[in-house]
Structures are given as structure tokens and as C-alpha cells.
N, C-alpha and C. Protein backbone atom coordinates (compact mmCIF):
# COMPACT_ATOMS: atom_id res chain seq x y z
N UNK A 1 0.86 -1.19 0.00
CA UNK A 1 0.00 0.00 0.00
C UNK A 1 0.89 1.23 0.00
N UNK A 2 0.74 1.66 -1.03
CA UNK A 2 1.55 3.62 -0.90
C UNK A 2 1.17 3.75 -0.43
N UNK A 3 1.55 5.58 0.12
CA UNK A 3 1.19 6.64 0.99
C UNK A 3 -0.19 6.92 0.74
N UNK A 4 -0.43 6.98 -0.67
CA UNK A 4 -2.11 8.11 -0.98
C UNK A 4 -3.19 6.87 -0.72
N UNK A 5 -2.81 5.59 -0.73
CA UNK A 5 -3.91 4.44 0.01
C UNK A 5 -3.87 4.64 0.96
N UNK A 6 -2.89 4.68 1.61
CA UNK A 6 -2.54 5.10 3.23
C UNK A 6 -3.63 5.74 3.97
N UNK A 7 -3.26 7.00 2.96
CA UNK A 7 -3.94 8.59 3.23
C UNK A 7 -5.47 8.44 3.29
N UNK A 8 -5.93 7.50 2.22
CA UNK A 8 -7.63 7.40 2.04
C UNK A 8 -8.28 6.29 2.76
N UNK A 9 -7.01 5.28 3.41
CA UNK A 9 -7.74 4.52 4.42
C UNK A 9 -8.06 5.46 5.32
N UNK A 10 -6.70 5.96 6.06
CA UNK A 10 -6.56 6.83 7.29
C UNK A 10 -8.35 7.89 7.42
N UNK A 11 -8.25 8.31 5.94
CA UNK A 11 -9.54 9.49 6.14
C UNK A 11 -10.82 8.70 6.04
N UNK A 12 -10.87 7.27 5.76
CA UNK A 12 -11.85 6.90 5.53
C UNK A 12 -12.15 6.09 7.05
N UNK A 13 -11.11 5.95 7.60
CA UNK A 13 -11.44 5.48 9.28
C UNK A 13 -11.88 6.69 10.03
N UNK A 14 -11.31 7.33 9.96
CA UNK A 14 -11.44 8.37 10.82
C UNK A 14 -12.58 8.74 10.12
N UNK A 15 -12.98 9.15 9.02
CA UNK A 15 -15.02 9.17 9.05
C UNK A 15 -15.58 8.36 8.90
N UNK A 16 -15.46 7.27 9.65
CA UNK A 16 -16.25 6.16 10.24
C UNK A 16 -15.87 6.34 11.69
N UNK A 17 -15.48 6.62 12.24
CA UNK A 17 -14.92 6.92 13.57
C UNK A 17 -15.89 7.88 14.17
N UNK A 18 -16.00 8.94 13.08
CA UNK A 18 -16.85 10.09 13.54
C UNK A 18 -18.20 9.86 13.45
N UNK A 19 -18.76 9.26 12.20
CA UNK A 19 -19.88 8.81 11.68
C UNK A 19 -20.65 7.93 13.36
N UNK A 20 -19.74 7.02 13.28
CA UNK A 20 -20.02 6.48 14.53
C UNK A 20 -20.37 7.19 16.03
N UNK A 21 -19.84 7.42 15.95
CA UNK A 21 -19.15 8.38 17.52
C UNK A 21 -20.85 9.80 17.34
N UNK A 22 -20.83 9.93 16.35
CA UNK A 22 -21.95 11.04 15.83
C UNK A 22 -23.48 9.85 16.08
N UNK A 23 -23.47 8.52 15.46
CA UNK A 23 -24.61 8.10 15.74
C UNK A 23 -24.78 7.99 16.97
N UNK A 24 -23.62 7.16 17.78
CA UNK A 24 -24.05 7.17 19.34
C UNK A 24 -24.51 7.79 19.91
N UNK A 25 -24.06 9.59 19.82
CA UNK A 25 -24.54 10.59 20.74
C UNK A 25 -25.91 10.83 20.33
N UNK A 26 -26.31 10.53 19.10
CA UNK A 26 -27.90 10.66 18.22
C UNK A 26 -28.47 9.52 19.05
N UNK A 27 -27.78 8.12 19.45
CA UNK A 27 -28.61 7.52 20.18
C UNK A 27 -28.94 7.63 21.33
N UNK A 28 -27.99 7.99 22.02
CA UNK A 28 -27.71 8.76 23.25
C UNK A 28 -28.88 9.68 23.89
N UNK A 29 -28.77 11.10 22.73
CA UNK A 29 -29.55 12.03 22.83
C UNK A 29 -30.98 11.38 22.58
N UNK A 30 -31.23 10.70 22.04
CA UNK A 30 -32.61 10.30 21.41
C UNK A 30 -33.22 9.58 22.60
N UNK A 31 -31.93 8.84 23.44
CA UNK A 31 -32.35 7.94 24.46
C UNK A 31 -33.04 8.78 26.13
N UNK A 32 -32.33 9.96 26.06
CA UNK A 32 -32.51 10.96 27.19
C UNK A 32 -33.29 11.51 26.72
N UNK A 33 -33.80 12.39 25.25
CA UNK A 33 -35.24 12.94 24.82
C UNK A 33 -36.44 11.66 25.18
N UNK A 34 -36.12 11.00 24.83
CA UNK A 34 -37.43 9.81 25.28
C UNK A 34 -37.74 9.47 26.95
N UNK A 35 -36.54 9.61 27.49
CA UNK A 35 -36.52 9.57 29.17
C UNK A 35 -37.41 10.97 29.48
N UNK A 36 -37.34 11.88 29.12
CA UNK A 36 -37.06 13.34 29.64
C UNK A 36 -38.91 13.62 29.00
N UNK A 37 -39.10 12.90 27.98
CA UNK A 37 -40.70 13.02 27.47
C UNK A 37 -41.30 12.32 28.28
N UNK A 38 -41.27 11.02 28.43
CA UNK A 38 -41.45 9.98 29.57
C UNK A 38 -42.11 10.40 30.89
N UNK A 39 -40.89 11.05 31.41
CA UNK A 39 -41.04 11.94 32.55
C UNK A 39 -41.90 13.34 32.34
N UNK A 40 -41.95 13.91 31.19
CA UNK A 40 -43.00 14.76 31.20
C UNK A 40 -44.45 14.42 31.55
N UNK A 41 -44.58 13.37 30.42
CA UNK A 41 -45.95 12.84 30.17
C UNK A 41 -46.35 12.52 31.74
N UNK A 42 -45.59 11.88 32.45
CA UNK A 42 -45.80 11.17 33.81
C UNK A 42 -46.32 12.18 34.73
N UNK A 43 -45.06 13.39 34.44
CA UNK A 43 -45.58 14.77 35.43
C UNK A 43 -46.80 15.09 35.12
N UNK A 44 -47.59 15.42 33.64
CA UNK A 44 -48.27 15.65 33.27
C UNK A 44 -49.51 15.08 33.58
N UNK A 45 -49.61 13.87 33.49
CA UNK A 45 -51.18 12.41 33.88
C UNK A 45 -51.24 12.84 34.89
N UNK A 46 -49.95 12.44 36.33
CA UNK A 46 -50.52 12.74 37.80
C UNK A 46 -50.94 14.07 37.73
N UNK A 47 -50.49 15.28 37.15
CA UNK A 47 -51.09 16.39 37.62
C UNK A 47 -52.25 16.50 36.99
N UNK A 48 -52.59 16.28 35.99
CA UNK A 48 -53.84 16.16 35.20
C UNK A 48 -55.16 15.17 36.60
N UNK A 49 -54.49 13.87 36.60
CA UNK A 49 -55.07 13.11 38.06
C UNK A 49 -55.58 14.09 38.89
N UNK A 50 -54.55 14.44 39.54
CA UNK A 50 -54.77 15.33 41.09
C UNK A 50 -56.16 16.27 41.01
N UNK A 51 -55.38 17.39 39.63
CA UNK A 51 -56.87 18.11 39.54
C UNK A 51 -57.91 17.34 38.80
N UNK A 52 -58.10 16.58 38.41
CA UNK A 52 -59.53 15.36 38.64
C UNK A 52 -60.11 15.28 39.89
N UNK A 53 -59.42 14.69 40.69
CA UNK A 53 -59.40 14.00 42.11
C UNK A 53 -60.21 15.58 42.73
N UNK A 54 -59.35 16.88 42.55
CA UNK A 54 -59.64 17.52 43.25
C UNK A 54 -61.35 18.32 42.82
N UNK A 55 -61.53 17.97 41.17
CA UNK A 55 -62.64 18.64 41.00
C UNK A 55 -64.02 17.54 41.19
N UNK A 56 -63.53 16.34 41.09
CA UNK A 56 -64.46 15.26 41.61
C UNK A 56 -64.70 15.84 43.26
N UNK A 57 -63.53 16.11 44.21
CA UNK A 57 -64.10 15.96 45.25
C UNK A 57 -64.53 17.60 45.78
N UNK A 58 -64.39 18.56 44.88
CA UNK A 58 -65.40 19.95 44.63
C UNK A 58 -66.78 19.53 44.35
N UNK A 59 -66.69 19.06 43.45
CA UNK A 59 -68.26 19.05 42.73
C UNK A 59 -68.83 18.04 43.90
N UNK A 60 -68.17 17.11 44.86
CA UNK A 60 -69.28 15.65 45.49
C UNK A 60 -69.22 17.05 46.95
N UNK A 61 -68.37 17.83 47.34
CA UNK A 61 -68.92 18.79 48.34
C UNK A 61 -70.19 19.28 47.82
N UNK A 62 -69.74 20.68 47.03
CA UNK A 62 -70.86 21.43 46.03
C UNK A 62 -72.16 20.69 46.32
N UNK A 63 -72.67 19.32 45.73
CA UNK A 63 -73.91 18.51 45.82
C UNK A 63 -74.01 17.98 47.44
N UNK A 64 -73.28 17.87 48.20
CA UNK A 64 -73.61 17.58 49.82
C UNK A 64 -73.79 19.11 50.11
N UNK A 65 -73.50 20.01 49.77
CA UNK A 65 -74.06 21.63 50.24
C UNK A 65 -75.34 21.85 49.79
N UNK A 66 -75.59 21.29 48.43
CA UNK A 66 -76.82 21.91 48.00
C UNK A 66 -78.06 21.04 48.68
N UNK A 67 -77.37 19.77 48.97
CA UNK A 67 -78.41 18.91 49.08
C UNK A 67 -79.30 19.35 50.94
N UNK A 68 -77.86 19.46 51.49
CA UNK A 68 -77.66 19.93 52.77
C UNK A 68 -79.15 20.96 52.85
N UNK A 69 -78.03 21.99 52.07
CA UNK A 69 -79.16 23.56 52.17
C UNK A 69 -80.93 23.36 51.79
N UNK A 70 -80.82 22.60 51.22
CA UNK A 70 -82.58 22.36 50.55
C UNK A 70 -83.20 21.24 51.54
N UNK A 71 -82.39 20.02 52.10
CA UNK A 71 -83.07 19.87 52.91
C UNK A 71 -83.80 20.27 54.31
N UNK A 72 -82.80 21.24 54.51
CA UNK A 72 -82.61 21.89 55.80
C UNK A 72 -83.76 23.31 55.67
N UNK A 73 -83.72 23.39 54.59
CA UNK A 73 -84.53 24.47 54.58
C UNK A 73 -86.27 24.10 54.57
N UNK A 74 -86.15 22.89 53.73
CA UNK A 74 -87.57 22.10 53.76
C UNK A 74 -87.91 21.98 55.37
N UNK A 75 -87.09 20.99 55.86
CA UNK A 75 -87.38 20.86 57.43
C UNK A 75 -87.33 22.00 58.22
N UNK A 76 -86.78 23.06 58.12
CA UNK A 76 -87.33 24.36 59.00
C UNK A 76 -88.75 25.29 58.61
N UNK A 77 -88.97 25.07 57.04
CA UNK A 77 -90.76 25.77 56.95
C UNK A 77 -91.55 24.65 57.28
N UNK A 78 -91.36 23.23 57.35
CA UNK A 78 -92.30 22.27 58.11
C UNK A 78 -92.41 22.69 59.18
N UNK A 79 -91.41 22.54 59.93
CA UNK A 79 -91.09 22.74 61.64
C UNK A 79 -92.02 23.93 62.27
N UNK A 80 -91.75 25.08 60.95
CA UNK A 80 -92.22 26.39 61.10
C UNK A 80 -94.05 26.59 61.07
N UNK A 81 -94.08 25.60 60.26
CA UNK A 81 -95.72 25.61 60.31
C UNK A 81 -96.42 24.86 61.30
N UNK A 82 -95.59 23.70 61.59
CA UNK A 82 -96.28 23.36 62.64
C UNK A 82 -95.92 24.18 64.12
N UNK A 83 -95.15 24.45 64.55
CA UNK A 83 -95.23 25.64 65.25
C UNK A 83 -96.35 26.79 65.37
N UNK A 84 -96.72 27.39 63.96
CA UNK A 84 -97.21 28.10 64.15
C UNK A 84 -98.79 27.74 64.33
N UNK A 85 -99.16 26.85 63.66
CA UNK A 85 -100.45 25.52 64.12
C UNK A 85 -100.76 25.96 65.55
N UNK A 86 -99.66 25.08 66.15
CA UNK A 86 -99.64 24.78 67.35
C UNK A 86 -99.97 26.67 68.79
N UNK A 87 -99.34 27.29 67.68
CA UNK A 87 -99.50 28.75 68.98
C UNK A 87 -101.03 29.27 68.30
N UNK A 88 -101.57 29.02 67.04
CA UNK A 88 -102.63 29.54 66.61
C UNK A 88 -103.97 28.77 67.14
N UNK A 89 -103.38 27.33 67.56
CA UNK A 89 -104.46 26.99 68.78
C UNK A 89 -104.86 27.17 70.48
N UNK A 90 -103.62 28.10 70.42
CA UNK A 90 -103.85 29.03 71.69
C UNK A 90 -104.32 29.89 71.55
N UNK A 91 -105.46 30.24 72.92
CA UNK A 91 -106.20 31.43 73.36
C UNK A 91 -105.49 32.27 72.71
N UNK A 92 -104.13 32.53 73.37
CA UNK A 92 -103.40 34.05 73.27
C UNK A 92 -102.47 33.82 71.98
N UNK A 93 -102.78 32.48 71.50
CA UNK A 93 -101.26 32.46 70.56
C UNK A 93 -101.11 33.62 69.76
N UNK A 94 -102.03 34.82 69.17
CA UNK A 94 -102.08 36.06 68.33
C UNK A 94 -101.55 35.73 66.76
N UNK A 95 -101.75 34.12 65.89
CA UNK A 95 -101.53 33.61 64.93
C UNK A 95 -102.91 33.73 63.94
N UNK A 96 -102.61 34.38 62.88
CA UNK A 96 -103.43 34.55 62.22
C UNK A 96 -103.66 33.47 61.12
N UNK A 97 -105.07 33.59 60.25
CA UNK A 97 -104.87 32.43 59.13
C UNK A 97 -104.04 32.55 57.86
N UNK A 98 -103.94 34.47 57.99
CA UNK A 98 -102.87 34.85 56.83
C UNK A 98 -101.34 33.99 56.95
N UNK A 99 -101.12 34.43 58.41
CA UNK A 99 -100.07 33.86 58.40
C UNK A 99 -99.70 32.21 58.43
N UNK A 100 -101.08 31.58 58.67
CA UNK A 100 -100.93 29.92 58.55
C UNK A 100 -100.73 30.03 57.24
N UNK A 101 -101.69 30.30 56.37
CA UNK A 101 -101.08 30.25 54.68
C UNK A 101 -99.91 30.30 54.55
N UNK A 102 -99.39 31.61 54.73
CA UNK A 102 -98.36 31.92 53.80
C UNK A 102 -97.37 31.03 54.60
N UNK A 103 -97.09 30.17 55.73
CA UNK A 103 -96.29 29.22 56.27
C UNK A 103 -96.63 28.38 55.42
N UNK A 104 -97.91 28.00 55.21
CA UNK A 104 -98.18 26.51 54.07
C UNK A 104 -97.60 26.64 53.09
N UNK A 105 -97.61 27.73 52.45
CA UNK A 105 -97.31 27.80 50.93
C UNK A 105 -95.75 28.11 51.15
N UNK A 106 -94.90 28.69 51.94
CA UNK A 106 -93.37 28.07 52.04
C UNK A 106 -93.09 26.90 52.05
N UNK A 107 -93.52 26.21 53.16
CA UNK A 107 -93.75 25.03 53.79
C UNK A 107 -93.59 24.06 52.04
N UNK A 108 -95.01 24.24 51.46
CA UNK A 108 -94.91 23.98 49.88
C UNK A 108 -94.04 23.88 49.15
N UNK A 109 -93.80 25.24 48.60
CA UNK A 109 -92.53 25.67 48.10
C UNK A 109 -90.98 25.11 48.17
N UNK A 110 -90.93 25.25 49.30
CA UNK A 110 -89.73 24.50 49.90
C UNK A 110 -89.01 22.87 49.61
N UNK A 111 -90.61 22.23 49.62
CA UNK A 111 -89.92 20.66 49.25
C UNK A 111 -90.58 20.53 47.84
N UNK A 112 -91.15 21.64 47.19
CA UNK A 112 -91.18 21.09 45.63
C UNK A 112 -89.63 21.62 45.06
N UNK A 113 -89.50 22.39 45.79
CA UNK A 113 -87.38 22.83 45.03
C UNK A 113 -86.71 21.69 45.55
N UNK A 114 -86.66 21.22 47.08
CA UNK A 114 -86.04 20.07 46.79
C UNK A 114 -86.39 19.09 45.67
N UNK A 115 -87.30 19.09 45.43
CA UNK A 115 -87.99 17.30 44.66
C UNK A 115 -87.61 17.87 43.43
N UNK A 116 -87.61 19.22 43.08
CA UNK A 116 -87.11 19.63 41.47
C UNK A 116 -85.60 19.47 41.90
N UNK A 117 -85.00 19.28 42.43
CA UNK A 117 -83.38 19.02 42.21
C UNK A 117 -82.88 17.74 42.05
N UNK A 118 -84.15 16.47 42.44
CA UNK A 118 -83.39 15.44 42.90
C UNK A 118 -82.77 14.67 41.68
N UNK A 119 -82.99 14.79 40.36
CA UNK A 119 -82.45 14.73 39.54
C UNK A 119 -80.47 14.79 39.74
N UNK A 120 -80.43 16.09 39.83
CA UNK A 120 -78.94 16.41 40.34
C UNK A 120 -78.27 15.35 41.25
N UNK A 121 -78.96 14.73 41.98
CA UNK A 121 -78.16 14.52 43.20
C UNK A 121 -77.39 13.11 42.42
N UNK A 122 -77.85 12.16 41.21
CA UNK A 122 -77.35 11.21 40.43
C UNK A 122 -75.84 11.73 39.84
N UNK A 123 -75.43 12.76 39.93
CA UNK A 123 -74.58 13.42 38.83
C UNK A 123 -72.94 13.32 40.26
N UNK A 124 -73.43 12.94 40.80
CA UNK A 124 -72.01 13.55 42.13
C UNK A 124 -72.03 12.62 43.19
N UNK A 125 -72.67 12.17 43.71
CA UNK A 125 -73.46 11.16 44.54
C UNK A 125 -73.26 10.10 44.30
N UNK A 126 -72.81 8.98 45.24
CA UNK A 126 -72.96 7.15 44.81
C UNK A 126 -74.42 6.51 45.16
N UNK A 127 -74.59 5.41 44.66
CA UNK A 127 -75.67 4.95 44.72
C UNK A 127 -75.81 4.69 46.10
N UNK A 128 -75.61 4.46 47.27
CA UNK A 128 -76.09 4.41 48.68
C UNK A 128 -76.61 6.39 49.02
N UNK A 129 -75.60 7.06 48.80
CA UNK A 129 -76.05 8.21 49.47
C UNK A 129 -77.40 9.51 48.64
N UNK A 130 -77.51 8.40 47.04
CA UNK A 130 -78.65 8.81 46.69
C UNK A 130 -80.00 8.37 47.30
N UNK A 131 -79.80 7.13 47.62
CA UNK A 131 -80.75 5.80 48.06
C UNK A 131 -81.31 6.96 49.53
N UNK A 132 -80.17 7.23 50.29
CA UNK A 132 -80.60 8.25 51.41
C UNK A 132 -81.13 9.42 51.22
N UNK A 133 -80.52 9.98 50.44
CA UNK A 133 -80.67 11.19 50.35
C UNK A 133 -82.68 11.10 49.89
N UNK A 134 -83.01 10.05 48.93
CA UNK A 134 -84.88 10.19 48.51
C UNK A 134 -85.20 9.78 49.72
N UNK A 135 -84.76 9.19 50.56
CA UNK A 135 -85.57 8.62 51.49
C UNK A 135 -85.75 9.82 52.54
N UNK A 136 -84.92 10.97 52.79
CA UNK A 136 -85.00 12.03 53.14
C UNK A 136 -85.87 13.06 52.33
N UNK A 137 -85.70 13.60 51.45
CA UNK A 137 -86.96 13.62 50.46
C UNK A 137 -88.07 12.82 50.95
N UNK A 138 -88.28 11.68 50.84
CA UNK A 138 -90.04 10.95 50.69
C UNK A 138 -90.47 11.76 52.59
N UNK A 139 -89.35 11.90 53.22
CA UNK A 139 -90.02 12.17 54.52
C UNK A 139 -90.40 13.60 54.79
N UNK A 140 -89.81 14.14 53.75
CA UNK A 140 -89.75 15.56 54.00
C UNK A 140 -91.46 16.05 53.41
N UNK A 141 -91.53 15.09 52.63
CA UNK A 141 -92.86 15.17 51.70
C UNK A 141 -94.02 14.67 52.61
N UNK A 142 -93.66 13.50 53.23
CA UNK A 142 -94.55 13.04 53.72
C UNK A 142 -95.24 14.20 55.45
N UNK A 143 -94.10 14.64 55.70
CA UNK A 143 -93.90 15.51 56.85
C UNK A 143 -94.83 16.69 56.69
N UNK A 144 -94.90 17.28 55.25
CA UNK A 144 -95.30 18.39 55.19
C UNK A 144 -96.55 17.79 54.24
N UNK A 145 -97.10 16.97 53.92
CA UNK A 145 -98.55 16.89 53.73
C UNK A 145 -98.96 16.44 54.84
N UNK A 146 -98.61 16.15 55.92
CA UNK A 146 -99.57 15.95 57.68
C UNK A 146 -99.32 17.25 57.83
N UNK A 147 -98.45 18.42 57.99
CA UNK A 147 -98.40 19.54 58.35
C UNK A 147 -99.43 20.54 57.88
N UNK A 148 -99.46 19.92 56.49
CA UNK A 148 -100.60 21.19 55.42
C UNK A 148 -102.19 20.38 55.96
N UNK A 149 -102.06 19.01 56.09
CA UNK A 149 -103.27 18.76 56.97
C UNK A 149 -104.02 19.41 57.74
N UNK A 150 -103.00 19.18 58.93
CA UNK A 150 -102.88 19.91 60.07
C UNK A 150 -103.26 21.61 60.42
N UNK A 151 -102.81 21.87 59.19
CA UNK A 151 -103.23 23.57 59.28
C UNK A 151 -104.87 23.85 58.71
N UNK A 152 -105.29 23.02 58.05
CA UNK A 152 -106.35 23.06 57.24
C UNK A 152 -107.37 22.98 58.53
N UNK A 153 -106.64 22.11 59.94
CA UNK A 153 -107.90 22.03 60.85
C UNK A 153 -107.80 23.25 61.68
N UNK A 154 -106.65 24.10 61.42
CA UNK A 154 -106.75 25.30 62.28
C UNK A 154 -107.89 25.92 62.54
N UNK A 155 -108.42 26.68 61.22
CA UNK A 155 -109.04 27.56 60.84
C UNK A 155 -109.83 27.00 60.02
N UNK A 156 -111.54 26.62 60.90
CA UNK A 156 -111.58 26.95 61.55
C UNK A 156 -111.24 26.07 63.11
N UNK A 157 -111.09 26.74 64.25
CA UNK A 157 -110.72 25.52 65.08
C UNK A 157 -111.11 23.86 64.75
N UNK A 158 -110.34 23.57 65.51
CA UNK A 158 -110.53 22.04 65.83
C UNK A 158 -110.74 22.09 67.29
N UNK A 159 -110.96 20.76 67.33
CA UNK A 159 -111.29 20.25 68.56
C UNK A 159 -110.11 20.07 70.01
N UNK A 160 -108.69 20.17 69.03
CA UNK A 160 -107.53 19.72 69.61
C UNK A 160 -106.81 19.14 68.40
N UNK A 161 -105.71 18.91 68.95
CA UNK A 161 -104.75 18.52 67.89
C UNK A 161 -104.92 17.07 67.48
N UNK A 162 -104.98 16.98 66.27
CA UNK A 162 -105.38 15.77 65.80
C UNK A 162 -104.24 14.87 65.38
N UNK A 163 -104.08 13.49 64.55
CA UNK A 163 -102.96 12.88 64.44
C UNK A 163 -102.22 13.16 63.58
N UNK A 164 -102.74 14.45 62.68
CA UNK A 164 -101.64 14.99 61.69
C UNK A 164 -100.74 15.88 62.30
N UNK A 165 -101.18 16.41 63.37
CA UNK A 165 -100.23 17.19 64.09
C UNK A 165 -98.80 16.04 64.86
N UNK A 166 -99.42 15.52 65.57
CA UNK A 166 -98.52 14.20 66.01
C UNK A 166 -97.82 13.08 65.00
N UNK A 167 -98.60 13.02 63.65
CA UNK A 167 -97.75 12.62 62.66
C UNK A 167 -96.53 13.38 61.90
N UNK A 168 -96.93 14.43 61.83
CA UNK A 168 -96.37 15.76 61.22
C UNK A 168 -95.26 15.66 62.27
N UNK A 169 -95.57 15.74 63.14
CA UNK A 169 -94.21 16.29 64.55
C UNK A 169 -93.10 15.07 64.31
N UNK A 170 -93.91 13.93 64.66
CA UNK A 170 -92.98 12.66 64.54
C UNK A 170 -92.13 12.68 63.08
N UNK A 171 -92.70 12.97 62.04
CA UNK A 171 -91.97 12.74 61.01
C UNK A 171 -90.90 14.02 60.61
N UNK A 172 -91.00 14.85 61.12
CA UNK A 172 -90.42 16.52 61.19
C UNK A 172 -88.86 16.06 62.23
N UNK A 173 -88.99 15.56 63.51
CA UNK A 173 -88.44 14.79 64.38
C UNK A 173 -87.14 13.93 63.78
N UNK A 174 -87.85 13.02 63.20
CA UNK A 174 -86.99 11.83 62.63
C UNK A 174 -86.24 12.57 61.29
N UNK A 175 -86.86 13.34 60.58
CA UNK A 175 -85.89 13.97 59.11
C UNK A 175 -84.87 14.53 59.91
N UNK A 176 -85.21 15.62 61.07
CA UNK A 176 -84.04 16.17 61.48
C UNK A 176 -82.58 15.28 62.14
N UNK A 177 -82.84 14.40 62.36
CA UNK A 177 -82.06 13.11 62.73
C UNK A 177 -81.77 12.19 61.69
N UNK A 178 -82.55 12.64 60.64
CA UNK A 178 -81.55 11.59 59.16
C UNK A 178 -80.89 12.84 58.63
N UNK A 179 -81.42 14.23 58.69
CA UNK A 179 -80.26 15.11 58.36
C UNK A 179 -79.13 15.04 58.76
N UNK A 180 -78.79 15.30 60.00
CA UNK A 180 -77.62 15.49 61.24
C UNK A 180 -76.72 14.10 60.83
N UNK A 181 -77.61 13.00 60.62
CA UNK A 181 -76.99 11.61 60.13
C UNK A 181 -75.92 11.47 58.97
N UNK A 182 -76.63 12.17 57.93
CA UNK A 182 -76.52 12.36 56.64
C UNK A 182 -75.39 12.87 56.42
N UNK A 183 -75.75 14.44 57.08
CA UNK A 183 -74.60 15.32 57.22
C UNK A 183 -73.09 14.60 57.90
N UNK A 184 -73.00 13.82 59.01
CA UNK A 184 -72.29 13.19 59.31
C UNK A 184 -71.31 12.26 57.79
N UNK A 185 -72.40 11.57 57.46
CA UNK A 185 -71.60 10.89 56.86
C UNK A 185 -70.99 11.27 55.83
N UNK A 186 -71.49 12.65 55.06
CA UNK A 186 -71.09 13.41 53.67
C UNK A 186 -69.85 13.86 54.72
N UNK A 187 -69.92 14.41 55.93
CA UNK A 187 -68.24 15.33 55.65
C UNK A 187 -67.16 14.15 56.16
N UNK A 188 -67.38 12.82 56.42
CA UNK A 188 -66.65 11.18 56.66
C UNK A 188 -66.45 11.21 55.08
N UNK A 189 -67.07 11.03 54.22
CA UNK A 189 -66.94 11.23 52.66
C UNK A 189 -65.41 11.46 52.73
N UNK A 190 -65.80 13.48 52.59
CA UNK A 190 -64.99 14.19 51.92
C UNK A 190 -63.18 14.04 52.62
N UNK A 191 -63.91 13.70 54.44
CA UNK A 191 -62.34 13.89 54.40
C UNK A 191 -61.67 12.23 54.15
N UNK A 192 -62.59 11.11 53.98
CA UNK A 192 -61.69 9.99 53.41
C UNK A 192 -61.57 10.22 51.96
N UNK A 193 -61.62 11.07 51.78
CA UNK A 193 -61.44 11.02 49.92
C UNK A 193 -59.81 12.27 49.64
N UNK A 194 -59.05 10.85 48.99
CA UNK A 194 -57.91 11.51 48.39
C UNK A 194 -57.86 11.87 46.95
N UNK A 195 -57.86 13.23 46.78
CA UNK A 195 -57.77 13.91 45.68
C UNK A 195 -56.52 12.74 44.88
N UNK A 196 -56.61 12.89 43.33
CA UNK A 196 -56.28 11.67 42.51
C UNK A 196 -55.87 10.56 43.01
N UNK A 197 -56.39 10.33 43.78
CA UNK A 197 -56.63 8.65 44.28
C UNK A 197 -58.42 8.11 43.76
N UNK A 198 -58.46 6.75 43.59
CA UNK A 198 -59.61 6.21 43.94
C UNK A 198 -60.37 6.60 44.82
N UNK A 199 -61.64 6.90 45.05
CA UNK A 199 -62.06 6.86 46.42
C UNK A 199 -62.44 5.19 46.88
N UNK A 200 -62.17 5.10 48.04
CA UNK A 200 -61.82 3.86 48.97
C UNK A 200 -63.22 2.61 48.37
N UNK A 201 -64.34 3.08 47.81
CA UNK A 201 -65.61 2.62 47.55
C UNK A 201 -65.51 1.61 46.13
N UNK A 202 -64.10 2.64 45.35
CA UNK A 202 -64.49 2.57 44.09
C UNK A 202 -63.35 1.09 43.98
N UNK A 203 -62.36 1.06 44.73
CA UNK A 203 -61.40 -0.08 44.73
C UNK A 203 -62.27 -1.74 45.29
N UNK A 204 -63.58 -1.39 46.15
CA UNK A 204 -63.65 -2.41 46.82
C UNK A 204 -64.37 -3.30 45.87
């Protein structure tokens, strides 16, 4: 081999040398861009997760507030009418029939907005704490047609309080004790529930 074979091995190793040495770092680099995406994507899902987790467990508060507020409000214009029943069958109670109405027709009012929401409560809610939640509803309903009974014998008197008053009371009684219940168990909910985690219900 002369020199100028020499010369064109020599340059032809040495750019294969480089060629090489150039793919590695291309594999190299290609191998740490794929690590480094990897790890994005990863950062990316859990944080994407978390705020899931966290707007799942916004929105299942949100619906234990609303549900909260409407029942609570149903059971205080029940409560309220029969109350006022009850002082408008006193001598001195100074309860008028205007004002028995317009208690009825809150009283009314009140659990037809609950019963127009109950729709909602499927959207956020698991199937046990919907199952509760109508059965709170059916009492709230049932509570305040003995109540609207009840007022109907006000005026004009009755004789004494009849069993819609004592039904009405009893069932007014017991909602407020599946509320307080209820309520119990929605804020046991929220604080066993880990934002992008499962909730504990959904694994079993």
C-alpha cells in the first residue's frame, strides 16, 4: 500500500470513527429525549389526576351543600308551620290564618325545590347516598302533607290537635335526625377522599 492508500484509508477510518461516535450521541440524545418526554408525560397524567381528584371531590362537596341547604330548609318551613299551628291553637297564641297560609305555601314551596333538584343529586353522589338522600326527600314530603293537613284544621278551630299534628311532629323529628346523620356521613366522605386517588368505595 503507498502513501495516498494510506492517506484514504486513514480518512476513511477516521469518518467512520466520527460517523459512529456522531450516531451514538444521536442515540444517546434520542435515548434521554425519550426519558425526559417519559417523565414529562408522567408529570403531566398525575397532575392532570390530582386536579380530577380535586374537582371530583369539589363538585361531590358542592352537591352535599346543595343537598344539605334544601333539605334543611324544607325541614325548618315544616317545623315552622307546625309551630305556628300549634300557637294559633292558643287562646293568646295572636296567629293569624294569613299567616298559617303563607307558612303553608313556604312550607310547599320548599320541598317542591327540593324534589325539582333530585335529579342532580345522580350526577355527584354514589348509589347508597342517593338511596338516602330520597328517602329524606319521601319524609320531608310526607312531613309536610300531615303539616298542610294539620293547618287546614286550624281555621276553623278544631277540637284539639289531631294525628296529623302528632304525625307531622314525629316525622319533622326523625328527618331532622336523618339530616344530622346524613350530614355526618357526607363530611366522613370528603375527608376519606384523596384527591387523585380512587375513592376507597371505588377499589372495593
Amino acid at each position: 500500500m503507498n502513501q495516498g492508500d494510506a492517506a484514504v484509508w486513514a480518512a476513511g477510518i477516521g469518518v467512520g470513527g466520527v460517523v459512529v461516535t456522531a450516531l451514538a450521541g444521536l442515540y444517546s440524545s434520542h435515548r434521554a429525549s425519550r426519558g425526559l418526554v417519559e417523565a414529562t408525560l408522567a408529570g403531566v397524567r398525575a397532575e392532570t389526576e390530582m386536579q380530577l381528584g380535586v374537582s371530583v371531590w369539589q363538585a361531590k362537596s358542592d352537591a352535599y351543600s346543595a343537598f344539605l341547604a334544601l333539605i334543611g330548609a324544607a325541614h325548618m318551613t315544616i317545623d315552622n308551620a307546625l309551630i305556628l299551628g300549634a300557637l294559633a291553637e292558643e287562646p293568646s297564641g295572636g296567629v293569624t290564618g294569613s299567616e298559617l297560609e303563607h307558612a303553608n305555601q313556604a312550607m310547599k314551596e320548599s320541598v317542591k325545590t327540593l324534589w325539582n333538584q333530585g335529579s342532580a343529586w345522580h350526577l355527584h353522589l354514589d348509589e347508597t347516598e342517593v338511596t338516602e338522600a330520597f328517602a329524606l326527600m319521601r319524609q320531608a314530603r310526607f312531613a309536610a302533607d300531615d303539616a298542610s293537613l294539620y293547618l287546614d284544621t286550624v281555621f276553623p278551630p278544631s277540637t284539639g290537635r289531631n294525628s296529623y299534628y302528632t304525625e307531622g311532629r314525629d316525622r319533622t323529628d326523625g328527618l331532622r335526625q336523618g339530616i344530622q346523620s346524613w350530614a355526618l356521613t357526607a363530611r366522613s366522605s370528603l375527608e376519606g377522599f384523596r384527591p387523585g386517588a380512587e375513592p376507597d368505595s371505588a377499589r372495593e
